[in-house]
PDB file of N, CA and C in Angstrom:
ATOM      1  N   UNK A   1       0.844  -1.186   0.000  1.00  0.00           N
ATOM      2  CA  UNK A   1       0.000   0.000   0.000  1.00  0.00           C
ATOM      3  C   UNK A   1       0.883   1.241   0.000  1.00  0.00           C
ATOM      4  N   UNK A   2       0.718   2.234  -0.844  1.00  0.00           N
ATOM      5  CA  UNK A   2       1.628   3.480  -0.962  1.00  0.00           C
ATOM      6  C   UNK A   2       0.566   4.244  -0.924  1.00  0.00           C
ATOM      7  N   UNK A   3       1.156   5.280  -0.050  1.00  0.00           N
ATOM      8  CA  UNK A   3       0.299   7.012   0.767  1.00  0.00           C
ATOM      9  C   UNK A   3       1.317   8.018   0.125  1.00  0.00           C
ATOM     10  N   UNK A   4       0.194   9.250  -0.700  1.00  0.00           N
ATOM     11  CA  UNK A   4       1.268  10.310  -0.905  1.00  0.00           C
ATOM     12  C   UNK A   4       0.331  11.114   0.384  1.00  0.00           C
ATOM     13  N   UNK A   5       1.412  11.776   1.546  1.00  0.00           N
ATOM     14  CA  UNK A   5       0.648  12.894   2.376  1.00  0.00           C
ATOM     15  C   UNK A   5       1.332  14.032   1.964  1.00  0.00           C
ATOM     16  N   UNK A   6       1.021  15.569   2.083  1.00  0.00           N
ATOM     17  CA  UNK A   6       1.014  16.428   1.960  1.00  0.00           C
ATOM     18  C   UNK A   6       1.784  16.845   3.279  1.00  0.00           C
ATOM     19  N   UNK A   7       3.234  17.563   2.777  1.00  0.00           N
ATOM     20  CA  UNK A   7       3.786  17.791   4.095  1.00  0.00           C
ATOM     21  C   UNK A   7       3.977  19.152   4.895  1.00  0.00           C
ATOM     22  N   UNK A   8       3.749  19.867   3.375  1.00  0.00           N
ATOM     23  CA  UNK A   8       4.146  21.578   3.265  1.00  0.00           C
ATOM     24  C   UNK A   8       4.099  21.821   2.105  1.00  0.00           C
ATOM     25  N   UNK A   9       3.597  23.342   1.791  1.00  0.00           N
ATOM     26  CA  UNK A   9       3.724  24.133   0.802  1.00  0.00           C
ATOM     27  C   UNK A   9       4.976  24.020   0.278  1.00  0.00           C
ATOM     28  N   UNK A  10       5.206  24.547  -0.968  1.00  0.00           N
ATOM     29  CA  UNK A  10       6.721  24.694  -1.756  1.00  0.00           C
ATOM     30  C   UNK A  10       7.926  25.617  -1.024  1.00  0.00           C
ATOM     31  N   UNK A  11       6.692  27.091  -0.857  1.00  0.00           N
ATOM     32  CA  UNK A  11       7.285  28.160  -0.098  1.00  0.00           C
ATOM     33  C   UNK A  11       7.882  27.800   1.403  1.00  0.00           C
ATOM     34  N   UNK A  12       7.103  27.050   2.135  1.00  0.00           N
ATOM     35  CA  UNK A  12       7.572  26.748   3.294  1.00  0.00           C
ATOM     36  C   UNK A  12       8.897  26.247   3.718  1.00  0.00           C
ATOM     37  N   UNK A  13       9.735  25.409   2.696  1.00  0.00           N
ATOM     38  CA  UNK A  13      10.996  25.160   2.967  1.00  0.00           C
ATOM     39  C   UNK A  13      11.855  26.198   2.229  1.00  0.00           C
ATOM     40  N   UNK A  14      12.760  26.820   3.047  1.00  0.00           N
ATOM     41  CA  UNK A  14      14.110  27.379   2.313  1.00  0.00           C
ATOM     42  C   UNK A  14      14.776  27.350   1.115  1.00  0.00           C
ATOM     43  N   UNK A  15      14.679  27.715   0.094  1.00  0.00           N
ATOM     44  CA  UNK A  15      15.945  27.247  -0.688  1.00  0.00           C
ATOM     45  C   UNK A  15      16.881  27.198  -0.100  1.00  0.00           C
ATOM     46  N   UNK A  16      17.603  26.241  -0.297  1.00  0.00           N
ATOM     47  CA  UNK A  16      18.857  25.813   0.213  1.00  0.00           C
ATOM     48  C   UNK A  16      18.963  25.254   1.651  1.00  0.00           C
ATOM     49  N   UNK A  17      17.828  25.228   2.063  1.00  0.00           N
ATOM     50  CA  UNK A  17      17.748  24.640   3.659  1.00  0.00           C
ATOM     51  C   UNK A  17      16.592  23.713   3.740  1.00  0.00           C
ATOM     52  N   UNK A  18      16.134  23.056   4.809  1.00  0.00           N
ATOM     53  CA  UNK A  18      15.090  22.021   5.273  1.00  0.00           C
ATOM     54  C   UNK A  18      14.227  22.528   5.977  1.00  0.00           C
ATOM     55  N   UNK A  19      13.455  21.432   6.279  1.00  0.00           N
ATOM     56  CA  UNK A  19      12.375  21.570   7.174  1.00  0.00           C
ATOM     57  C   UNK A  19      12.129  20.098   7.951  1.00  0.00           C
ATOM     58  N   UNK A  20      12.069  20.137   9.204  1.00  0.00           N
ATOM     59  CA  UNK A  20      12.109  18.737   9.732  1.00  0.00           C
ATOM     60  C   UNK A  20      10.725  17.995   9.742  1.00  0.00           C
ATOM     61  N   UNK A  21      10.142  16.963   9.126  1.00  0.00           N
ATOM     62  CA  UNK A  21       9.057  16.290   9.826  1.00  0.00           C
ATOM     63  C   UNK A  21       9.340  15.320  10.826  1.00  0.00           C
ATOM     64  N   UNK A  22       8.754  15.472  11.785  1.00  0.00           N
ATOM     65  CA  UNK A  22       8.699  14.694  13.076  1.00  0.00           C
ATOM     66  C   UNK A  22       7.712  12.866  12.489  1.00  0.00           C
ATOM     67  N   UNK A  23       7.971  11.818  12.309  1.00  0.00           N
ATOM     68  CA  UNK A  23       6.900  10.540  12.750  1.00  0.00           C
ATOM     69  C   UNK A  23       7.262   9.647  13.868  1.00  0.00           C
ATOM     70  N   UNK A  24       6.047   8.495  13.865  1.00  0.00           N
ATOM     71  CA  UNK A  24       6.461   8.097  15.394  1.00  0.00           C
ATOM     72  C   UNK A  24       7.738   7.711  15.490  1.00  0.00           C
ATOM     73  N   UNK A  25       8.573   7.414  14.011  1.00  0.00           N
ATOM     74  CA  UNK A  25       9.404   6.145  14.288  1.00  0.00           C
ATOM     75  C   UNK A  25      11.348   7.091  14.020  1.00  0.00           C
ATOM     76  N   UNK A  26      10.966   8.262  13.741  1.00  0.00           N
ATOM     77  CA  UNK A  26      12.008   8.960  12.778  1.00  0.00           C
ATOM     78  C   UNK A  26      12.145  10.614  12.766  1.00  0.00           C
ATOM     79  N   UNK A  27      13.176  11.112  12.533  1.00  0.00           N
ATOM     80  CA  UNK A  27      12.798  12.837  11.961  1.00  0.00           C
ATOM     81  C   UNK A  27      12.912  12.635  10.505  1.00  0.00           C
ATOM     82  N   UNK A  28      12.576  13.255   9.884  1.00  0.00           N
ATOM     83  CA  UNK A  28      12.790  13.474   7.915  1.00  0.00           C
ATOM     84  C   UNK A  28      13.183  14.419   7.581  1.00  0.00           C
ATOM     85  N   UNK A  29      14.353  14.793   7.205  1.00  0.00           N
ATOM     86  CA  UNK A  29      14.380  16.316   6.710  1.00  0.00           C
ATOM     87  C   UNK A  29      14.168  16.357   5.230  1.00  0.00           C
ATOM     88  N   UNK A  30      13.549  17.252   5.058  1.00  0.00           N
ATOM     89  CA  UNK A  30      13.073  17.979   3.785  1.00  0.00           C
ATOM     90  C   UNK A  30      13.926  19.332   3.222  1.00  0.00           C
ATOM     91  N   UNK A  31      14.513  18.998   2.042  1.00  0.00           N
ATOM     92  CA  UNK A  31      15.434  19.988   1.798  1.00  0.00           C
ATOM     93  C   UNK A  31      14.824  20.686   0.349  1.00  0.00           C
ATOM     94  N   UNK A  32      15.317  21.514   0.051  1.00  0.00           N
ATOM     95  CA  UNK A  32      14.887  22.285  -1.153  1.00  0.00           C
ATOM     96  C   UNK A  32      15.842  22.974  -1.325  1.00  0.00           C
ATOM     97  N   UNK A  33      16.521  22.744  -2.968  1.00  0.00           N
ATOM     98  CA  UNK A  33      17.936  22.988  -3.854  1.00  0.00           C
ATOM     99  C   UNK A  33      17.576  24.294  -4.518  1.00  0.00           C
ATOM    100  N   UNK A  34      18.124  24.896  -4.600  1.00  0.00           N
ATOM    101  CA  UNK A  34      18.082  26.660  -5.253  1.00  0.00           C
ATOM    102  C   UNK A  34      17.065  26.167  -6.756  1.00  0.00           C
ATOM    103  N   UNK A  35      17.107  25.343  -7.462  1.00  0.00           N
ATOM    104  CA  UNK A  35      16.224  25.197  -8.500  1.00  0.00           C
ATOM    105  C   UNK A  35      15.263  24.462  -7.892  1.00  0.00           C
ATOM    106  N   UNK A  36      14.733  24.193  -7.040  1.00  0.00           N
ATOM    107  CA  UNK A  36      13.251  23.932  -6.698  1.00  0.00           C
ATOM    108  C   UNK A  36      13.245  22.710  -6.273  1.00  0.00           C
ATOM    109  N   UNK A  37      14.063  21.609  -6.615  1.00  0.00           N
ATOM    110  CA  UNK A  37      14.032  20.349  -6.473  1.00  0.00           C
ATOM    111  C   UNK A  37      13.694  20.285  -4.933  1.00  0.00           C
ATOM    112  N   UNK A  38      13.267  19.172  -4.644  1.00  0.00           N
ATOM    113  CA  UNK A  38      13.116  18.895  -3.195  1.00  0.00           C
ATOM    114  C   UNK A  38      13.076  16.879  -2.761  1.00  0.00           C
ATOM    115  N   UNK A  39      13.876  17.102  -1.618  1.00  0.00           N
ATOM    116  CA  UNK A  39      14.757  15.566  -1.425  1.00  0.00           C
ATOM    117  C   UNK A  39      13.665  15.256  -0.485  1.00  0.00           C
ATOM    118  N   UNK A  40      13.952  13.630   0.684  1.00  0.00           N
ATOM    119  CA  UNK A  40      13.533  14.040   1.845  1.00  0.00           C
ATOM    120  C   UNK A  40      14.392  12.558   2.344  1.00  0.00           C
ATOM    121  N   UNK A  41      15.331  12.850   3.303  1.00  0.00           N
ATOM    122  CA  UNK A  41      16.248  12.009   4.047  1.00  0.00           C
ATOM    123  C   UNK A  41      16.313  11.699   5.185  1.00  0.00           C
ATOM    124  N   UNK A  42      16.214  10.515   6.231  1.00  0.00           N
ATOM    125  CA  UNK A  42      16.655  10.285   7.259  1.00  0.00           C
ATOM    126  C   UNK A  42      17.140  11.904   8.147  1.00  0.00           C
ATOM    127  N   UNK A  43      16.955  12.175   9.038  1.00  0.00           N
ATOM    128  CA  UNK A  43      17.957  13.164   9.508  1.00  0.00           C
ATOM    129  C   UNK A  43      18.296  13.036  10.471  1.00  0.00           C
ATOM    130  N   UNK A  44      19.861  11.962  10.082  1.00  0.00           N
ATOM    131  CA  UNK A  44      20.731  11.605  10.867  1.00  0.00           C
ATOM    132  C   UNK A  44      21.676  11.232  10.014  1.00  0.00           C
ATOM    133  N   UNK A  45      22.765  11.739  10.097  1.00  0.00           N
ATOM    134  CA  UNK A  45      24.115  11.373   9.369  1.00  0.00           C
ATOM    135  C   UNK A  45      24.479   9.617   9.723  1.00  0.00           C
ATOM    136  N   UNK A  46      24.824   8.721   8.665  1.00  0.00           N
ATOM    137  CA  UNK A  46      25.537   7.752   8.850  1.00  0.00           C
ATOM    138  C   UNK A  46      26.336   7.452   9.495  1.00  0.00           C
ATOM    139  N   UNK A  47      27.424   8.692   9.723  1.00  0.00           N
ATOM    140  CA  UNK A  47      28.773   8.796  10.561  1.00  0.00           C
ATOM    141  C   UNK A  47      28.799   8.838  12.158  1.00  0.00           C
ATOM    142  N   UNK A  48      27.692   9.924  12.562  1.00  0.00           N
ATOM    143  CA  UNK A  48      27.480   9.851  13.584  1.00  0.00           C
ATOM    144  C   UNK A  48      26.371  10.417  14.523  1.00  0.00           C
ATOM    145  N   UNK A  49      25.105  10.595  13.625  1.00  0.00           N
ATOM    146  CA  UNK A  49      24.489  10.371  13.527  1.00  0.00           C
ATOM    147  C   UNK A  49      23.638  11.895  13.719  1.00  0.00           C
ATOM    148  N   UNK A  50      23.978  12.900  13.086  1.00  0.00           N
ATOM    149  CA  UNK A  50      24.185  14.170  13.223  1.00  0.00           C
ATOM    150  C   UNK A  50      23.048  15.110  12.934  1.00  0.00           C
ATOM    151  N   UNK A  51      22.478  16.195  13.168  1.00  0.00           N
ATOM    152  CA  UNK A  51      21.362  16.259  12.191  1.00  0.00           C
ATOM    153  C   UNK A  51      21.717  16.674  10.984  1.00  0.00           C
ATOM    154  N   UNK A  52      21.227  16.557  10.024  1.00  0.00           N
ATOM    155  CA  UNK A  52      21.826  16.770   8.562  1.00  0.00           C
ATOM    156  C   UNK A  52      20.864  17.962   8.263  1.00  0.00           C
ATOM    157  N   UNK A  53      19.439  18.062   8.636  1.00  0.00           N
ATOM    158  CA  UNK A  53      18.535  19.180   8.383  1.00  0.00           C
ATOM    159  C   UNK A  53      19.068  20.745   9.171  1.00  0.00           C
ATOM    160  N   UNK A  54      20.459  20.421   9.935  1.00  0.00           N
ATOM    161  CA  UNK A  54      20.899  21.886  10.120  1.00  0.00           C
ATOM    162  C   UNK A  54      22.313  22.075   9.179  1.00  0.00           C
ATOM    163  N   UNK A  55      22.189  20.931   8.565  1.00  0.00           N
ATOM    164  CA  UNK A  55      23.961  21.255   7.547  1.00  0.00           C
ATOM    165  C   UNK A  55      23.491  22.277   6.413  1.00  0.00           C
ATOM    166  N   UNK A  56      24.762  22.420   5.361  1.00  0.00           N
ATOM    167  CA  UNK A  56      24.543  23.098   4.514  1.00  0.00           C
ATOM    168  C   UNK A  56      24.240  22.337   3.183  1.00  0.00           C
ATOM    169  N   UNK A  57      23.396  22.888   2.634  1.00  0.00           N
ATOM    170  CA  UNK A  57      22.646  22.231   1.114  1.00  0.00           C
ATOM    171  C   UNK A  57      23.461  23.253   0.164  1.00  0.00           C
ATOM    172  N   UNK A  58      24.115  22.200  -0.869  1.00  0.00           N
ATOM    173  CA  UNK A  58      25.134  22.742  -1.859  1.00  0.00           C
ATOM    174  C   UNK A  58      24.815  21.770  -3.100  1.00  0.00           C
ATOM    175  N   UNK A  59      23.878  22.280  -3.822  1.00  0.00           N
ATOM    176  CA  UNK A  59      24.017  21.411  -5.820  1.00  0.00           C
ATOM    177  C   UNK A  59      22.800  20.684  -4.857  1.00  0.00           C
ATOM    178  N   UNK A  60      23.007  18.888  -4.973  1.00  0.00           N
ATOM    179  CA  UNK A  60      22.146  17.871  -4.649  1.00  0.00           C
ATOM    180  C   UNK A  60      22.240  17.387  -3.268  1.00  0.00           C
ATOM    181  N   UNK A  61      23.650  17.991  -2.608  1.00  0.00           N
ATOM    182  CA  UNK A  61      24.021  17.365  -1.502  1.00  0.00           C
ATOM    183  C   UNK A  61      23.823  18.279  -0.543  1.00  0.00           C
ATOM    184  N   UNK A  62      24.009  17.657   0.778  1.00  0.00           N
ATOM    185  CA  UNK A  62      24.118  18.244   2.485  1.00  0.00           C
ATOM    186  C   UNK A  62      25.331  17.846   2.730  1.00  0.00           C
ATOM    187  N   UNK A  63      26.052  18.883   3.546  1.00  0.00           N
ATOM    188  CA  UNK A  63      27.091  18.722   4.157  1.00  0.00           C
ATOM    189  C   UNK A  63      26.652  18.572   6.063  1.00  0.00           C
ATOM    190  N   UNK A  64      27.166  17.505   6.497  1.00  0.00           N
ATOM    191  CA  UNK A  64      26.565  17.439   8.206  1.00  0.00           C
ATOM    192  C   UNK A  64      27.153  18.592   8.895  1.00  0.00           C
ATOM    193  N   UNK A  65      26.545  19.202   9.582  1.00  0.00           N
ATOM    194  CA  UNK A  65      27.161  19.606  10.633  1.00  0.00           C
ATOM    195  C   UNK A  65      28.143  19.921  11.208  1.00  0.00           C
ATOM    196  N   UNK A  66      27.911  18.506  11.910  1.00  0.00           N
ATOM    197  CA  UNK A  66      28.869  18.048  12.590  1.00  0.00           C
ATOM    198  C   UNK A  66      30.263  17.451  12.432  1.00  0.00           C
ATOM    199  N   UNK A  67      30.615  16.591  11.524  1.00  0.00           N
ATOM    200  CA  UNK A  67      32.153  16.494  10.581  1.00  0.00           C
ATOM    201  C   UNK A  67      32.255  16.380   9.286  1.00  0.00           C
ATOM    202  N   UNK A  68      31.281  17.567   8.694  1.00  0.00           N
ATOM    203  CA  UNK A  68      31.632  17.472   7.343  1.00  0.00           C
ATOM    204  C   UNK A  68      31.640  16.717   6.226  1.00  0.00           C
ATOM    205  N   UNK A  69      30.758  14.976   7.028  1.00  0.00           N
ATOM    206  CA  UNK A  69      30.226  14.331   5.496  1.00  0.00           C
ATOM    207  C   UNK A  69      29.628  15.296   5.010  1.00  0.00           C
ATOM    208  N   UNK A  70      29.699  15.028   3.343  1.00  0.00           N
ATOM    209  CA  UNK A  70      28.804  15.057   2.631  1.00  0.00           C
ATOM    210  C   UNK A  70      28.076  14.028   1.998  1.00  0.00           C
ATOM    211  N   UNK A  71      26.329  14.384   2.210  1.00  0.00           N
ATOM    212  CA  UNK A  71      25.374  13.464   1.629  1.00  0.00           C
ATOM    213  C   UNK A  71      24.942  13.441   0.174  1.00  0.00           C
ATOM    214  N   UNK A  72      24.791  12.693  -0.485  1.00  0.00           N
ATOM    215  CA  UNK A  72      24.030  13.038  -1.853  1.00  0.00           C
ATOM    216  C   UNK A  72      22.358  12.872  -1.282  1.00  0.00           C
ATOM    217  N   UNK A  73      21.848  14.069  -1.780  1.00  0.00           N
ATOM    218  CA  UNK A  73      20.208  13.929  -1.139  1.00  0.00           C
ATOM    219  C   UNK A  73      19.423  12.726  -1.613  1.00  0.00           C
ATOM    220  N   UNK A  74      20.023  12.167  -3.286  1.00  0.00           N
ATOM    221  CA  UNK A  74      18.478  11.739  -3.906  1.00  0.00           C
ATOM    222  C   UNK A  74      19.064   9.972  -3.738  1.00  0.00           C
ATOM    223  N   UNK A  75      20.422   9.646  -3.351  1.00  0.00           N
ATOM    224  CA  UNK A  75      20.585   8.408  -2.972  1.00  0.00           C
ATOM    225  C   UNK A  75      21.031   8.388  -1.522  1.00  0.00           C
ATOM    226  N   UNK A  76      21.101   9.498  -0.878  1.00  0.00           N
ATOM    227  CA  UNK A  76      21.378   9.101   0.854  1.00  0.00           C
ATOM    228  C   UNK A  76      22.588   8.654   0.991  1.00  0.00           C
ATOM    229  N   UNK A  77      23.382   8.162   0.209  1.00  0.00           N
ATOM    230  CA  UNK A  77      25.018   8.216   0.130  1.00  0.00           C
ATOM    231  C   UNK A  77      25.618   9.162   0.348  1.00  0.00           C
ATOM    232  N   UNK A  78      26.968   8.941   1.129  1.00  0.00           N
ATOM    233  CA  UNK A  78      28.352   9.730   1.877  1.00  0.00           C
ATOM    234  C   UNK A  78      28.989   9.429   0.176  1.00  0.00           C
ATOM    235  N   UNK A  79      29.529  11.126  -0.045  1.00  0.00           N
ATOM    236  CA  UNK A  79      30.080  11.001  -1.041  1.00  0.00           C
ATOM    237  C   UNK A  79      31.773  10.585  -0.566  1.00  0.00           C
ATOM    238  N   UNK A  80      32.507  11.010  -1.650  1.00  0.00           N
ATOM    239  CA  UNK A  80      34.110  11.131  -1.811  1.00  0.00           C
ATOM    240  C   UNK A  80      34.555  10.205  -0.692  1.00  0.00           C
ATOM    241  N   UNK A  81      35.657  10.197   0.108  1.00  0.00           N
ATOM    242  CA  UNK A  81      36.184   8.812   0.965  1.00  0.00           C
ATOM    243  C   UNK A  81      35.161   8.074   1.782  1.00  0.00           C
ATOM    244  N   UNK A  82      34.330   8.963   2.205  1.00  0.00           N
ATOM    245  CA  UNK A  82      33.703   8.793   3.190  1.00  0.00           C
ATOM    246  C   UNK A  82      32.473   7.502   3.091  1.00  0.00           C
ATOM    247  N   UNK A  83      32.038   6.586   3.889  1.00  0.00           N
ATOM    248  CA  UNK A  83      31.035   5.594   3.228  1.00  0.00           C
ATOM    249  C   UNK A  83      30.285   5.536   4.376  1.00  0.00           C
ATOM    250  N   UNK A  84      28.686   4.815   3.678  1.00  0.00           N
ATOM    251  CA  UNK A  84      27.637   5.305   4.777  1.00  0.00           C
ATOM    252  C   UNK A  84      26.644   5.284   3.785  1.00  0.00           C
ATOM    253  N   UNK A  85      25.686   5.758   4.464  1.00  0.00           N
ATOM    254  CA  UNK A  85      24.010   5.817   3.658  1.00  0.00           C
ATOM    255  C   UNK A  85      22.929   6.234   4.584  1.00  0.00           C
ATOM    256  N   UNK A  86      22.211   6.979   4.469  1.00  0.00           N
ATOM    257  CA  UNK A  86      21.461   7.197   4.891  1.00  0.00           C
ATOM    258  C   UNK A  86      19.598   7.107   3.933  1.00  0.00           C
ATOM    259  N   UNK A  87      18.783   6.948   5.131  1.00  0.00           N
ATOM    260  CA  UNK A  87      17.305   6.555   4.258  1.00  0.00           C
ATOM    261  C   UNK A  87      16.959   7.661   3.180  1.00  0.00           C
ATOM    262  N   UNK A  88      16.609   7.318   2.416  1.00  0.00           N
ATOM    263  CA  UNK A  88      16.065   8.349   1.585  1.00  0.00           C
ATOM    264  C   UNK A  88      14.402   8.461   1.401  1.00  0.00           C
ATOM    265  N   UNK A  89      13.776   8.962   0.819  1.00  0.00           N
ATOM    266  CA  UNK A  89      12.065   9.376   0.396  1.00  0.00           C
ATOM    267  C   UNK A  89      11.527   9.681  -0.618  1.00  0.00           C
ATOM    268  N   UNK A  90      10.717   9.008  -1.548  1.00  0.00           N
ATOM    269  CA  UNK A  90      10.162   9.648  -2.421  1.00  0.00           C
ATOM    270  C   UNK A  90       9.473  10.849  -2.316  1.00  0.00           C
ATOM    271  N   UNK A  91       9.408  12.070  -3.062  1.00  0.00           N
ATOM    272  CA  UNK A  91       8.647  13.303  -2.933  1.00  0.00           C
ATOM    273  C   UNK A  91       7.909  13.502  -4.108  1.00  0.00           C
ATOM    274  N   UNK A  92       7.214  14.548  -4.114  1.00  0.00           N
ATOM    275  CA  UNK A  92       6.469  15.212  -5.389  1.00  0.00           C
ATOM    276  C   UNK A  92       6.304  16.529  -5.278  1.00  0.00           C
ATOM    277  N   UNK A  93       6.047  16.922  -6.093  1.00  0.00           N
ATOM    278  CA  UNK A  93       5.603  18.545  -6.364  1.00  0.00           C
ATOM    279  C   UNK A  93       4.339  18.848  -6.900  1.00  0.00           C
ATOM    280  N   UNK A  94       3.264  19.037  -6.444  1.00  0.00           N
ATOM    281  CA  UNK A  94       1.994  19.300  -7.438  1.00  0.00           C
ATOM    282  C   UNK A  94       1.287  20.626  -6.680  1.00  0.00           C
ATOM    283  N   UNK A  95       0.975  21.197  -8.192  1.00  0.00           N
ATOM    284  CA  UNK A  95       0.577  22.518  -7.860  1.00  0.00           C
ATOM    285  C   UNK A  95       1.592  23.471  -6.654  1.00  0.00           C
ATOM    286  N   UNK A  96       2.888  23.308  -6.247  1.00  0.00           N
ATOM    287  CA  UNK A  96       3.335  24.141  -5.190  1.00  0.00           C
ATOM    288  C   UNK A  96       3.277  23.357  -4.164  1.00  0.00           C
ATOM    289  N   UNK A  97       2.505  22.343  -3.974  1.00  0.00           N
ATOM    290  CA  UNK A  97       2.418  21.326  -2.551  1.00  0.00           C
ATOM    291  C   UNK A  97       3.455  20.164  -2.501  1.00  0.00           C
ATOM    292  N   UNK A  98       4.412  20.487  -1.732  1.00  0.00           N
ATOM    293  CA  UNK A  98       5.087  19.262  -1.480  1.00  0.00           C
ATOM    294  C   UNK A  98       4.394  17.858  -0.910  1.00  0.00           C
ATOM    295  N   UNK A  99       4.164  16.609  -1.540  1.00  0.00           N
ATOM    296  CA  UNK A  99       4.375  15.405  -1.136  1.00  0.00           C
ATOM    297  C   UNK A  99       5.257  14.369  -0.361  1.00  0.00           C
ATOM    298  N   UNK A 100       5.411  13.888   0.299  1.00  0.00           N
ATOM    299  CA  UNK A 100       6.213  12.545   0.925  1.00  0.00           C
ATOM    300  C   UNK A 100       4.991  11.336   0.363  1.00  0.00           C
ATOM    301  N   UNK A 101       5.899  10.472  -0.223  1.00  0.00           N
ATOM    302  CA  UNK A 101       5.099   9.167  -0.424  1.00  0.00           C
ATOM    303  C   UNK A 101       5.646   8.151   0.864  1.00  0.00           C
ATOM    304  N   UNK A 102       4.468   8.088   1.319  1.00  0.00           N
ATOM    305  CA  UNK A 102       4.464   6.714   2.388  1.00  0.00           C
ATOM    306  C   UNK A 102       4.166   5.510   2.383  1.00  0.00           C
ATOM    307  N   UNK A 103       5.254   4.214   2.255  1.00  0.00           N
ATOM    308  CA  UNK A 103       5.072   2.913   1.711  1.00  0.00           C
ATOM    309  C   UNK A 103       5.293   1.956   2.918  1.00  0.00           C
ATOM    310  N   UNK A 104       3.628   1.216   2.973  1.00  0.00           N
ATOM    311  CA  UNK A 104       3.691   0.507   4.101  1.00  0.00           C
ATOM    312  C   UNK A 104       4.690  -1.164   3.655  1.00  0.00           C
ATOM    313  N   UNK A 105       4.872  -1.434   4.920  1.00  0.00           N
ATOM    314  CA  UNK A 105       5.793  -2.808   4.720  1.00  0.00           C
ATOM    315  C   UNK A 105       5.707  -3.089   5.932  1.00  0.00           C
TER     316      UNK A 105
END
């Protein structure tokens, strides 16, 4: 069974920054790239487990925080030496309304 919910307006997240959703099991950060794109990842670094929704958003990626992984948003991978992964999310865009698709298992 797959749920698209409605998480926020377009406007509501930053370019270049996030927005956290809280569920029972997780935080999600929601990021939005200077061209509009919008990710939605685990927010917790692989490394150590950092929030990534206060790092810096640069191109596709987040840089943590805390030591400077960098994430690729749309596969949740630690780029360059660094290795790791973090969850990733399907999203959408319709009409200005951001989506999260939610897939039960």
């Amino acid at each position: 069974m797959t749920n698209w919910i409605e998480i926020a307006k377009l406007d509501e997240i930053p370019q270049l920054g996030a927005r956290v959703i809280q569920t029972k099991t997780m935080n999600i950060a929601v990021f939005r790239t200077s061209s509009d794109n919008v990710f939605a990842i685990k927010d917790e670094c692989p490394h150590k487990q950092g929030p990534l929704s206060q790092g810096i958003v640069h191109g596709s990626s987040v840089t943590c925080p805390l030591h400077n992984w960098k994430i690729d948003l749309a596969s949740g991978k630690a780029l360059g030496p660094d290795e790791g992964c973090t969850r990733t999310f399907e999203t959408k865009i319709d009409n200005k309304v951001v989506f999260l698709r939610q897939t039960g298992a």
